[in-house]
C-alpha atoms as a PDB file:
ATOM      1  CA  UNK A   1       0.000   0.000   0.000  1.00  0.00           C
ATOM      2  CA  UNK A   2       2.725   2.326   0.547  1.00  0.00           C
ATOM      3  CA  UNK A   3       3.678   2.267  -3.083  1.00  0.00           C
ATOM      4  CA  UNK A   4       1.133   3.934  -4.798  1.00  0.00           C
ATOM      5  CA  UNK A   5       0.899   6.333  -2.170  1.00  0.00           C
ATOM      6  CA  UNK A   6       4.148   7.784  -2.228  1.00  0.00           C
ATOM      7  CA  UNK A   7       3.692   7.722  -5.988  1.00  0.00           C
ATOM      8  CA  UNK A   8       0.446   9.580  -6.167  1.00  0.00           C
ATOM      9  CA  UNK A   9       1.720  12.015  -3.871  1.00  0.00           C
ATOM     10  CA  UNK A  10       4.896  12.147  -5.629  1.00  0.00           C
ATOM     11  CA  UNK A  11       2.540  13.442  -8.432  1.00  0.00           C
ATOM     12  CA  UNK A  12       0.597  16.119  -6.257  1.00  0.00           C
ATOM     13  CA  UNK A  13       4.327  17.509  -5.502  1.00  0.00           C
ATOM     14  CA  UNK A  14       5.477  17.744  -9.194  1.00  0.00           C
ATOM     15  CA  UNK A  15       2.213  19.028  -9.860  1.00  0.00           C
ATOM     16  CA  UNK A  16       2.053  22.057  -6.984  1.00  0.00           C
ATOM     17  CA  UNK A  17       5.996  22.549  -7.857  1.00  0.00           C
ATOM     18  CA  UNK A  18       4.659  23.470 -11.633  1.00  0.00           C
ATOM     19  CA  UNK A  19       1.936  25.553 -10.989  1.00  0.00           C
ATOM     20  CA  UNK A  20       3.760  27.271  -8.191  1.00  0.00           C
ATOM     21  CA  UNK A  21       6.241  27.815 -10.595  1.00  0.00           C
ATOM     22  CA  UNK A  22       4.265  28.946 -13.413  1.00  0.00           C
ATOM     23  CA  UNK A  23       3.016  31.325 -10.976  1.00  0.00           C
ATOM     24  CA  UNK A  24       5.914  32.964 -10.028  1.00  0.00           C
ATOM     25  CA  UNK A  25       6.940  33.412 -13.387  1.00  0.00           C
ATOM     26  CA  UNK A  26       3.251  35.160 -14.215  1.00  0.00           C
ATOM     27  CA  UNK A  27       3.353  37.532 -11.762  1.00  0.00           C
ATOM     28  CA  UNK A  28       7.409  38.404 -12.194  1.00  0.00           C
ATOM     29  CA  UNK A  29       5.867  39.031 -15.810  1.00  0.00           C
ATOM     30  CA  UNK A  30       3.490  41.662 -14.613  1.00  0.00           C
ATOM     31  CA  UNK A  31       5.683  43.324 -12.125  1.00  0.00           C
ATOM     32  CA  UNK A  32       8.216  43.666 -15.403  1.00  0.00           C
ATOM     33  CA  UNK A  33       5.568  44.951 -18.200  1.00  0.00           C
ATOM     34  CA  UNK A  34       4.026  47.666 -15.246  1.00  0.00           C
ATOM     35  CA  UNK A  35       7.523  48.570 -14.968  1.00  0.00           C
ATOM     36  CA  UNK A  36       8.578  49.018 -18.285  1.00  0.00           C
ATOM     37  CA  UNK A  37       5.237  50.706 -18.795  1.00  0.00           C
ATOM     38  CA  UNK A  38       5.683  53.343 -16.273  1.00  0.00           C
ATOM     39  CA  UNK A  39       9.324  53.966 -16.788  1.00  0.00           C
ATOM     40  CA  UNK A  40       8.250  54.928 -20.479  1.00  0.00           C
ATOM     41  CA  UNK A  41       5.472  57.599 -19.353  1.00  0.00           C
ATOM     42  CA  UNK A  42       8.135  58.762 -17.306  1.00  0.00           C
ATOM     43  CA  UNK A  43      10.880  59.665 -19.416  1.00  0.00           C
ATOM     44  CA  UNK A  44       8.142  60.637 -22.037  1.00  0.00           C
ATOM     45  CA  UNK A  45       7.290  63.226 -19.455  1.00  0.00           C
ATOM     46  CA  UNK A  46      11.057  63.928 -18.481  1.00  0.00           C
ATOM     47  CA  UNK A  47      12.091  64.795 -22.190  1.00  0.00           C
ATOM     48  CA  UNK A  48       9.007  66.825 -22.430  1.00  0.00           C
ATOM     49  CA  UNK A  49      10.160  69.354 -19.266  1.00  0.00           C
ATOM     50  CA  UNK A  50      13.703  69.593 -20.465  1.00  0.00           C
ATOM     51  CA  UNK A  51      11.995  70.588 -23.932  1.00  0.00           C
ATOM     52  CA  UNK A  52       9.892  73.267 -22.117  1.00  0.00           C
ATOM     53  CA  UNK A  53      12.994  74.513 -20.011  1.00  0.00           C
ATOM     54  CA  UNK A  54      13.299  78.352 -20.364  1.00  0.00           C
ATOM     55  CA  UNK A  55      16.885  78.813 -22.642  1.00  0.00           C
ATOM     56  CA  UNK A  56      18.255  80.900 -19.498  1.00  0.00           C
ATOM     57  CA  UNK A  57      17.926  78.280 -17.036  1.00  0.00           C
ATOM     58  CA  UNK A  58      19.585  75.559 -19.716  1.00  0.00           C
ATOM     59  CA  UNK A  59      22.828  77.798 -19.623  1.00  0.00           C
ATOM     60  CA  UNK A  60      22.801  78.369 -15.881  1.00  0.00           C
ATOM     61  CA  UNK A  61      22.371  73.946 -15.430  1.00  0.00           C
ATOM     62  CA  UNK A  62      24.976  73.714 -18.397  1.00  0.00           C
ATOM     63  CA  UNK A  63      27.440  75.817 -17.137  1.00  0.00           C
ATOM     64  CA  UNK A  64      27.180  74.248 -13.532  1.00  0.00           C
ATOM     65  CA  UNK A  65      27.458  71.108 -14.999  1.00  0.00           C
ATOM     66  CA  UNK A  66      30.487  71.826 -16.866  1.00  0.00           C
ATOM     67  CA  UNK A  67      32.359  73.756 -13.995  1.00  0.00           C
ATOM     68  CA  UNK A  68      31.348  71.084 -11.689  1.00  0.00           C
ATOM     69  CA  UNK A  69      28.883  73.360  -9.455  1.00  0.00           C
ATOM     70  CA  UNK A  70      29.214  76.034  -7.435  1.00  0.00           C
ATOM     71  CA  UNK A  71      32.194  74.680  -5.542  1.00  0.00           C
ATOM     72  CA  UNK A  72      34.788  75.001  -8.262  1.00  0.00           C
ATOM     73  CA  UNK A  73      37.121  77.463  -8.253  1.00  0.00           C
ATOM     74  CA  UNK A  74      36.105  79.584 -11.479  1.00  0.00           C
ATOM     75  CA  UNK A  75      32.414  80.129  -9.689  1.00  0.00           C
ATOM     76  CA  UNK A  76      34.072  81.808  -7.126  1.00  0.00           C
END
């Protein structure tokens, strides 16, 4: 009797391994697609502030990115 016991149950563990498995790999599907979803709107949106940044503003960031910020020596 203990034979097809261990078998069948044997078969209820492959069978809860797949699914749980399955599973995992559905939802680490969704997590990825609402990423990559939202991570699109959002540099959409990103490029379209820089766009709308006033011309003055884009030399005062440029500048401080090219002298390093207000720390360096030549903004002194």
């Amino acid at each position: 009797m203990a034979g097809p016991r261990s078998r069948t149950g044997g078969v209820v563990a492959v069978e809860w391994l797949a699914v749980t498995s399955i599973g995992f790999l559905a939802a680490t599907a969704v997590v990825i697609a609402l990423g990559r979803r939202s991570t699109a709107r959002w540099e959409r949106e990103s490029a379209g502030r820089r766009r709308r940044r006033p011309a003055v503003v884009r030399r005062r960031v440029t500048r401080l990115r090219r002298t390093g910020g207000d720390r360096s020596p030549s903004a002194r």
